[in-house]
N, C-alpha and C. Protein backbone atom coordinates (compact mmCIF):
# COMPACT_ATOMS: atom_id res chain seq x y z
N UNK A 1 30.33 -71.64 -120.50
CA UNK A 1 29.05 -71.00 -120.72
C UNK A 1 28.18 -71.90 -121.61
N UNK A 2 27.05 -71.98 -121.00
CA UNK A 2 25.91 -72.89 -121.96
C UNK A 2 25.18 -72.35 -123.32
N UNK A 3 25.74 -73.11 -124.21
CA UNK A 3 25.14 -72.50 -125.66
C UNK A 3 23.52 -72.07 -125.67
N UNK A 4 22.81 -71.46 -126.02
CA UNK A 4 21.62 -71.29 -125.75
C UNK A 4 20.89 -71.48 -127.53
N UNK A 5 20.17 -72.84 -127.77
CA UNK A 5 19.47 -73.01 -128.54
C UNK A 5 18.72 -72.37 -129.14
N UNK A 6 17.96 -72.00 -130.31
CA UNK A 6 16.95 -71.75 -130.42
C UNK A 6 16.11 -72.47 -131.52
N UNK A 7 15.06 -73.14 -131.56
CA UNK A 7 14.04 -73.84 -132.98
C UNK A 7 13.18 -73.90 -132.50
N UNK A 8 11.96 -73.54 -133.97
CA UNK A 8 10.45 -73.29 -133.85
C UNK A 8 9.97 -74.25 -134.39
N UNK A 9 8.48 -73.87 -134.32
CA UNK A 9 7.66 -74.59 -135.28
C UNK A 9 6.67 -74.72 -134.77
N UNK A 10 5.16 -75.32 -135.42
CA UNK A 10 4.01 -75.75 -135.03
C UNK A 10 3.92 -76.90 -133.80
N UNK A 11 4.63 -77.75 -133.56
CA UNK A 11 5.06 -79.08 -133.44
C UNK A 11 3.12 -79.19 -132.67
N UNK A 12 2.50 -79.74 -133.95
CA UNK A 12 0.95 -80.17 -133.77
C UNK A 12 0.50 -81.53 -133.33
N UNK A 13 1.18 -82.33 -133.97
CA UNK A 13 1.40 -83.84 -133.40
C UNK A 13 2.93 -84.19 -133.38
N UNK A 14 2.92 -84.34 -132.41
CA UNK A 14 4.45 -84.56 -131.97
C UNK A 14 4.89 -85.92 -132.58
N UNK A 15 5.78 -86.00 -133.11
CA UNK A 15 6.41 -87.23 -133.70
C UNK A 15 7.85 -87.85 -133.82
N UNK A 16 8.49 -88.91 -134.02
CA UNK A 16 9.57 -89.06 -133.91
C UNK A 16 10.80 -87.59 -134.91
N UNK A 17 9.94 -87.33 -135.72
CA UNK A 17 11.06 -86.40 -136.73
C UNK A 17 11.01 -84.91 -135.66
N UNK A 18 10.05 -84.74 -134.54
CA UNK A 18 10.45 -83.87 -134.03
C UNK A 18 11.15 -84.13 -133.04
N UNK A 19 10.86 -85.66 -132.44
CA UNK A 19 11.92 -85.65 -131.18
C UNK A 19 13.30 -85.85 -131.37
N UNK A 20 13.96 -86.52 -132.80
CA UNK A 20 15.04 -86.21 -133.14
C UNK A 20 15.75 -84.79 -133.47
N UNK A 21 14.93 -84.54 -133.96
CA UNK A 21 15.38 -82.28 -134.26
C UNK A 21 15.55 -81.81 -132.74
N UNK A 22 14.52 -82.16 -131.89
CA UNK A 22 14.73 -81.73 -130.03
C UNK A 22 16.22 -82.40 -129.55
N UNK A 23 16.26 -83.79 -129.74
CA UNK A 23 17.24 -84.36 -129.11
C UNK A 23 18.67 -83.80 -129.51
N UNK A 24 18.56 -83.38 -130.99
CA UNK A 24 19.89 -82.55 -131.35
C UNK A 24 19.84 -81.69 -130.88
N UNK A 25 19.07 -80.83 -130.78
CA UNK A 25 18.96 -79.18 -130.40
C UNK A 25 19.67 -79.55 -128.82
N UNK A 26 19.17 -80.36 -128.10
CA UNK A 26 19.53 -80.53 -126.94
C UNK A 26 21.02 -81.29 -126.56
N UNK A 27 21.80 -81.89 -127.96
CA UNK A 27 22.99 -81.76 -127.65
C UNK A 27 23.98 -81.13 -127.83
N UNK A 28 23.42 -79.93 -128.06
CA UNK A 28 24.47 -78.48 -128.49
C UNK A 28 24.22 -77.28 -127.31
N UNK A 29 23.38 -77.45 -126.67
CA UNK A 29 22.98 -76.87 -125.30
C UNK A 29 21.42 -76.58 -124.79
N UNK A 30 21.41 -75.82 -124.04
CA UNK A 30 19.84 -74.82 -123.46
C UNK A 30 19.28 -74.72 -124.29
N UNK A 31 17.82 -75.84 -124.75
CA UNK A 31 17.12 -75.38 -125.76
C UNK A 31 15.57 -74.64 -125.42
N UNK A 32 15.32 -73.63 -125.94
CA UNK A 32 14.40 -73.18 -126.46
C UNK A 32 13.09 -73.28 -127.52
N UNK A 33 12.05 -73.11 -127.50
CA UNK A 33 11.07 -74.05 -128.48
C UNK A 33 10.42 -72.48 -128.85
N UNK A 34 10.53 -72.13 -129.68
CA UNK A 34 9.59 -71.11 -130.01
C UNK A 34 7.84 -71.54 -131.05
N UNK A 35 7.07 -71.40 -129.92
CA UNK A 35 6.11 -72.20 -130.45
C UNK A 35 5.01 -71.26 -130.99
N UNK A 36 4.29 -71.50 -132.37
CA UNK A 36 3.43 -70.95 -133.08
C UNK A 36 2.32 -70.54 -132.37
N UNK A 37 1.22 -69.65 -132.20
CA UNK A 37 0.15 -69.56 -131.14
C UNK A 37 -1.03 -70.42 -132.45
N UNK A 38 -2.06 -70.39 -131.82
CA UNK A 38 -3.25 -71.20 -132.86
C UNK A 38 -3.43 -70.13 -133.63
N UNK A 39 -3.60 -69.17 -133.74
CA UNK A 39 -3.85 -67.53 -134.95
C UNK A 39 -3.11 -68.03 -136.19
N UNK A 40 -1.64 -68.03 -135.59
CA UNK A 40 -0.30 -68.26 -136.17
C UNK A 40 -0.14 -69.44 -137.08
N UNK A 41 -0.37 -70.82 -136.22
CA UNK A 41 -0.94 -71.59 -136.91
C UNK A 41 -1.97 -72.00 -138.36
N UNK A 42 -2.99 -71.36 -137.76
CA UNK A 42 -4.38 -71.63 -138.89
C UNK A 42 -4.29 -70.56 -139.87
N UNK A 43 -3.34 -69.20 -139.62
CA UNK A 43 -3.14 -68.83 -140.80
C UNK A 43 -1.53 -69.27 -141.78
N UNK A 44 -0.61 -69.54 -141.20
CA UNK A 44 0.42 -70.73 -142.00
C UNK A 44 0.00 -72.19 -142.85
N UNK A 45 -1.11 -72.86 -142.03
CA UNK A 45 -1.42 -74.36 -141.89
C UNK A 45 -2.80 -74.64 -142.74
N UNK A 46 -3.96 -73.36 -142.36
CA UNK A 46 -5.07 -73.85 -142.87
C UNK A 46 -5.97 -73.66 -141.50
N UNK A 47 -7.53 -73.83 -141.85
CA UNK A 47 -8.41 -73.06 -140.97
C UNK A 47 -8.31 -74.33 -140.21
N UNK A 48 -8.06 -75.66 -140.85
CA UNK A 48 -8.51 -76.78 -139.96
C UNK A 48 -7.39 -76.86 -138.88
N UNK A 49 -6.51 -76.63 -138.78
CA UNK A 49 -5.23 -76.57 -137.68
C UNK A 49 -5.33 -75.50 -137.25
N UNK A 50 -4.08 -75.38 -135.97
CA UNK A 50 -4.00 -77.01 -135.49
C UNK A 50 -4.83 -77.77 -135.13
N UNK A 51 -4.34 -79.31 -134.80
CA UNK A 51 -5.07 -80.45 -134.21
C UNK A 51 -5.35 -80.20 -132.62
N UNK A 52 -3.90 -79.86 -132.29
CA UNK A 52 -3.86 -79.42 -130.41
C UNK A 52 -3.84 -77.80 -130.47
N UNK A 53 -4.51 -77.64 -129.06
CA UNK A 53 -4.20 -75.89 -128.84
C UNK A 53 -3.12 -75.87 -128.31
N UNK A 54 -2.66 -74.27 -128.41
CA UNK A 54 -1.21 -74.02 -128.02
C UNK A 54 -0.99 -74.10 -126.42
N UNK A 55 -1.35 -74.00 -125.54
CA UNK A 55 -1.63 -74.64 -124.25
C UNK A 55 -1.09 -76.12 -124.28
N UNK A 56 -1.88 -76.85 -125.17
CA UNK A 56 -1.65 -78.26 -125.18
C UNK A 56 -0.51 -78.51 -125.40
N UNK A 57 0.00 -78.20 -126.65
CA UNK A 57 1.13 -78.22 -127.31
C UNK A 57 2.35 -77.74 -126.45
N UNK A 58 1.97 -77.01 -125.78
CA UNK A 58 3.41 -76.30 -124.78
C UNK A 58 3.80 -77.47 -123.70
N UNK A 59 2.55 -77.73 -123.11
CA UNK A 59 2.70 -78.79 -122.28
C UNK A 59 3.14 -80.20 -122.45
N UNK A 60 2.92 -80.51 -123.70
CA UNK A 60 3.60 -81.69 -124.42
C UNK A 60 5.26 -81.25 -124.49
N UNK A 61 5.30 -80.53 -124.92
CA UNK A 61 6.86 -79.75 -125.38
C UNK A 61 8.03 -79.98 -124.03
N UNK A 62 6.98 -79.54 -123.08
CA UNK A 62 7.62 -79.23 -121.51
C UNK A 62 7.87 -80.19 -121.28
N UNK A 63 6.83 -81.41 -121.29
CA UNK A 63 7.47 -82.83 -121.06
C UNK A 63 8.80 -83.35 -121.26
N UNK A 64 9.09 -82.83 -122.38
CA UNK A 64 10.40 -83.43 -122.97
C UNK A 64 11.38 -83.58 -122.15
N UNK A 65 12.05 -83.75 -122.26
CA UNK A 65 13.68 -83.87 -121.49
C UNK A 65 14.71 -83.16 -122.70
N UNK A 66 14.25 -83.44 -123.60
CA UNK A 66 15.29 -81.98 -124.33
C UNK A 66 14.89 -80.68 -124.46
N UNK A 67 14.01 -80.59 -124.15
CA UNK A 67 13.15 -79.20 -124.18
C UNK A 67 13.37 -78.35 -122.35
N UNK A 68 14.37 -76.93 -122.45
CA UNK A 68 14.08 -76.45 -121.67
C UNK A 68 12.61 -74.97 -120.98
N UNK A 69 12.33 -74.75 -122.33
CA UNK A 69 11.88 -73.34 -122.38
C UNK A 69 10.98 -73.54 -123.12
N UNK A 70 9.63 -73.26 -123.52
CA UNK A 70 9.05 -72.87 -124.47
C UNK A 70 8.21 -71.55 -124.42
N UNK A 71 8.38 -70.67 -125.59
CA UNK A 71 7.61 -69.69 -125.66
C UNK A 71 6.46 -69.31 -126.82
N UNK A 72 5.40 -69.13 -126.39
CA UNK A 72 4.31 -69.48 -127.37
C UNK A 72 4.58 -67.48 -128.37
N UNK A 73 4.60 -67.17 -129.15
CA UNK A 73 4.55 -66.10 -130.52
C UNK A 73 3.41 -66.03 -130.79
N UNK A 74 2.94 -64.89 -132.02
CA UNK A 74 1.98 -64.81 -132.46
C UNK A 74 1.85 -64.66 -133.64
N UNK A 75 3.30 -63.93 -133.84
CA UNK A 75 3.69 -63.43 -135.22
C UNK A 75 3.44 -64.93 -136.02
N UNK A 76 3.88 -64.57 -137.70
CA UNK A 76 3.81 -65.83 -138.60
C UNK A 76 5.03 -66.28 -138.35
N UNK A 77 6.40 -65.34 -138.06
CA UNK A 77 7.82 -65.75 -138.10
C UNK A 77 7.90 -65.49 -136.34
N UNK A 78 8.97 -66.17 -135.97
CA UNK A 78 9.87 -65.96 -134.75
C UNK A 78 10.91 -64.71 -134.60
N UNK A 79 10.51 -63.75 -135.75
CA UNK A 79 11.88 -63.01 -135.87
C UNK A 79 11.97 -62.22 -134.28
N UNK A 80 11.32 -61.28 -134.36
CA UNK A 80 11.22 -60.69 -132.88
C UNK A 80 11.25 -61.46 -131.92
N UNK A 81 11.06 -62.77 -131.43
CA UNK A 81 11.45 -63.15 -130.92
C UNK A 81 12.94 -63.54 -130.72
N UNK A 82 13.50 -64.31 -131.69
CA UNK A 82 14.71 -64.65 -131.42
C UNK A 82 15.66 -63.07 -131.51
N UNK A 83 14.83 -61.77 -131.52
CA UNK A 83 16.12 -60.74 -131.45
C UNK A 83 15.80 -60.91 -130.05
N UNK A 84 14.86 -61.03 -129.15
CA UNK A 84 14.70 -60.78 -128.23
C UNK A 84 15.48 -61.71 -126.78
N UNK A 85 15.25 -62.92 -127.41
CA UNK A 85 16.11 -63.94 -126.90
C UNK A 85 17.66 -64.11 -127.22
N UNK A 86 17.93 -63.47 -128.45
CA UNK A 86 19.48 -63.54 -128.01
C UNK A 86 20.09 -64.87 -128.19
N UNK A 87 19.73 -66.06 -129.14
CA UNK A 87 20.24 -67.70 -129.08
C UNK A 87 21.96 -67.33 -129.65
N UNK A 88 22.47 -68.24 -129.22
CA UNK A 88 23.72 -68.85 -130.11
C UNK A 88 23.66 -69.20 -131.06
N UNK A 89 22.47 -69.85 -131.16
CA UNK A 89 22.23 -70.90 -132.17
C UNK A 89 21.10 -71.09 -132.76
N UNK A 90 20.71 -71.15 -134.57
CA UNK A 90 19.13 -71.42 -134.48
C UNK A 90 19.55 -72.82 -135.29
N UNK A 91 18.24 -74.02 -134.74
CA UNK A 91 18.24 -75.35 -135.41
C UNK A 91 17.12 -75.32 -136.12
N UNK A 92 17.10 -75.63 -137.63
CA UNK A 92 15.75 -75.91 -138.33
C UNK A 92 16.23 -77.21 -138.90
N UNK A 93 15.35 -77.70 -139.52
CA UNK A 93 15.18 -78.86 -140.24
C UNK A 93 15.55 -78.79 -141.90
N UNK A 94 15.96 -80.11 -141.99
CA UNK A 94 16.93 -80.17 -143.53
C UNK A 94 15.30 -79.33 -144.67
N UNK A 95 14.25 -79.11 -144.39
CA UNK A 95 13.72 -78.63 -145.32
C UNK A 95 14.17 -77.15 -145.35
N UNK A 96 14.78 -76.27 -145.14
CA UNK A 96 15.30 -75.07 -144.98
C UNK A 96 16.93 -75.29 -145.24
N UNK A 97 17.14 -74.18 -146.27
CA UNK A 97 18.70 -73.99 -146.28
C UNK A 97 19.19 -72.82 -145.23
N UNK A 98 20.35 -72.88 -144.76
CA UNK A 98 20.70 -71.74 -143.82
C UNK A 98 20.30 -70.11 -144.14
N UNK A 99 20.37 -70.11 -145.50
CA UNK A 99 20.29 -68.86 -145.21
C UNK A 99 18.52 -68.01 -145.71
N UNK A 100 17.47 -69.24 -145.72
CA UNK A 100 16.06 -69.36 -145.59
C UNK A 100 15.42 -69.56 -144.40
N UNK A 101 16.07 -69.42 -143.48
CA UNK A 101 16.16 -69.41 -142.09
C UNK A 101 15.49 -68.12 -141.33
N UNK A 102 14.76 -67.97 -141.00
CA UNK A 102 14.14 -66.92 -140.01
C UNK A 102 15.36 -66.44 -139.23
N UNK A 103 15.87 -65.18 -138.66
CA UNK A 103 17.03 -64.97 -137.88
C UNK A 103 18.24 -65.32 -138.04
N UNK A 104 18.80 -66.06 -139.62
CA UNK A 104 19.81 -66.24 -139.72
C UNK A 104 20.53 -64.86 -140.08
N UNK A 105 20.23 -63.58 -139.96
CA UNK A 105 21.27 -62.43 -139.57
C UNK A 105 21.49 -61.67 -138.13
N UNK A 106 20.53 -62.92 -137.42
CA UNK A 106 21.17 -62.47 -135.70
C UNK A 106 21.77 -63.95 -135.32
N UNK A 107 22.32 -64.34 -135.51
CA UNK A 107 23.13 -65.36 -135.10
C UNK A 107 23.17 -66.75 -136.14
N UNK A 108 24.36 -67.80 -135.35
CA UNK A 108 24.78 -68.93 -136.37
C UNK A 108 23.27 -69.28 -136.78
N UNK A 109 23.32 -70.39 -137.82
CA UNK A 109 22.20 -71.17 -137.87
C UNK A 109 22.73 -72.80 -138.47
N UNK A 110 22.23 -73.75 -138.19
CA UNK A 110 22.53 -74.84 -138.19
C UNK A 110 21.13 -76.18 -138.58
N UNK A 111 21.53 -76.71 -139.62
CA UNK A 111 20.45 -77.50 -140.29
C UNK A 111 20.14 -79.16 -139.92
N UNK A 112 19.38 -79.36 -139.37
CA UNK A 112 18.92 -80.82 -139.05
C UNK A 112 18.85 -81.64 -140.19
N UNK A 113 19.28 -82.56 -140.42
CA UNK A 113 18.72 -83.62 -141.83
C UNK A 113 16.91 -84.34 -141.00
N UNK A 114 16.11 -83.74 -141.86
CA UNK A 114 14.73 -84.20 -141.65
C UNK A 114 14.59 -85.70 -142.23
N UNK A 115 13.97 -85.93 -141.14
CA UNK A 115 13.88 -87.57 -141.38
C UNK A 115 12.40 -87.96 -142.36
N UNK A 116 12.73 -88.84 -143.49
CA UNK A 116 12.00 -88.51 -144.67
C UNK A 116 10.48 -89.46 -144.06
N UNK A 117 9.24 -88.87 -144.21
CA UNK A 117 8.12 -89.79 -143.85
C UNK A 117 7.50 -88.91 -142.63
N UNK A 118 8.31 -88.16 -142.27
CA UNK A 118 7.81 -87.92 -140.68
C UNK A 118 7.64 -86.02 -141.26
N UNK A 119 5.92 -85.74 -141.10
CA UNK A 119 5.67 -84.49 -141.30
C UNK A 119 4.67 -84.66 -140.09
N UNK A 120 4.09 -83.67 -139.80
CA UNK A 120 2.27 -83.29 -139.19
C UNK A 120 1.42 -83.86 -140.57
N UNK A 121 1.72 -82.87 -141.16
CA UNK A 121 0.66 -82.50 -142.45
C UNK A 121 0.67 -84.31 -143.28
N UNK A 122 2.10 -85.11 -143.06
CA UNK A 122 1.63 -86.05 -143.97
C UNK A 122 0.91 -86.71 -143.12
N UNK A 123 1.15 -87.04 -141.93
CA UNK A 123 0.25 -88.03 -140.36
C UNK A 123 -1.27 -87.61 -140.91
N UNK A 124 -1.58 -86.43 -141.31
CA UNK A 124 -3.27 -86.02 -141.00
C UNK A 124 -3.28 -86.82 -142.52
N UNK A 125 -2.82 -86.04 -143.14
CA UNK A 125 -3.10 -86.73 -144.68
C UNK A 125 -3.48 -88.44 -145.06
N UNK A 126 -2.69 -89.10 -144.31
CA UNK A 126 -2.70 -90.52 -144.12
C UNK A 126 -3.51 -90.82 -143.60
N UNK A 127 -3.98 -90.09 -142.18
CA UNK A 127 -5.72 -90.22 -141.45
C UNK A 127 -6.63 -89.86 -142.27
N UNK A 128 -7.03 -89.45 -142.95
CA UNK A 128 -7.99 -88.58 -143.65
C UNK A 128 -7.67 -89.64 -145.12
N UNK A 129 -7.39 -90.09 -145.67
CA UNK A 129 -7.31 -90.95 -147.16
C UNK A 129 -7.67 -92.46 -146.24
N UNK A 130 -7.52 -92.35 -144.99
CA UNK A 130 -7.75 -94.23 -144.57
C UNK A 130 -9.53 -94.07 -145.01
């Protein structure tokens, strides 16, 4: 039986620290992308985000080859979602401890080491000070 993934996030400019978090997610099984809607976004992020609309962003996502599924939310959290989906598994990134985890009391949860340099927020930051 195929493990069924689950990890969220804005993913606004796609970058290497997310395609490594995807590429893991995708070697533990069926991954899932639970993706922020723009509401969701600009009230987490700030009025100026996102950069891409959630349309855009899905379609980037879909591209992937580790990415099977994505579902766009509205909420600020994924919780209702992931009761709804049912994962094996949720993957977040080393900035979260397991049990700061959205849905870590409906199933395992499992922590990515975030690769240091690689944010959204620092990419814009670095555009915006050039």
């Amino acid at each position: 039986m195929m493990v069924r993934v689950f990890t969220n996030g804005c993913f606004d400019i796609l970058h290497k620290g997310h395609i490594e978090l995807l590429a893991y997610c995708k070697s533990l099984g069926r991954v899932t992308v639970g993706l922020n809607s723009d509401e969701s976004v600009k009230r987490l992020k700030g009025v100026s985000r996102p950069i891409n609309t959630a349309e855009d962003r899905k379609r980037i996502l879909e591209a992937l080859r580790y990415v099977d599924e994505v579902v766009i939310f509205q909420e600020d959290t994924p919780y209702d979602l992931i009761k709804e989906l049912k994962p094996d598994l949720i993957v977040k990134g080393g900035d979260y401890a397991p049990n700061e985890v959205i849905g870590n009391d409906l199933c395992e949860v499992r922590i990515f080491n975030t690769l240091a340099g690689y944010s959204t927020t620092s990419f814009i930051n670095r555009i915006i000070s050039k």
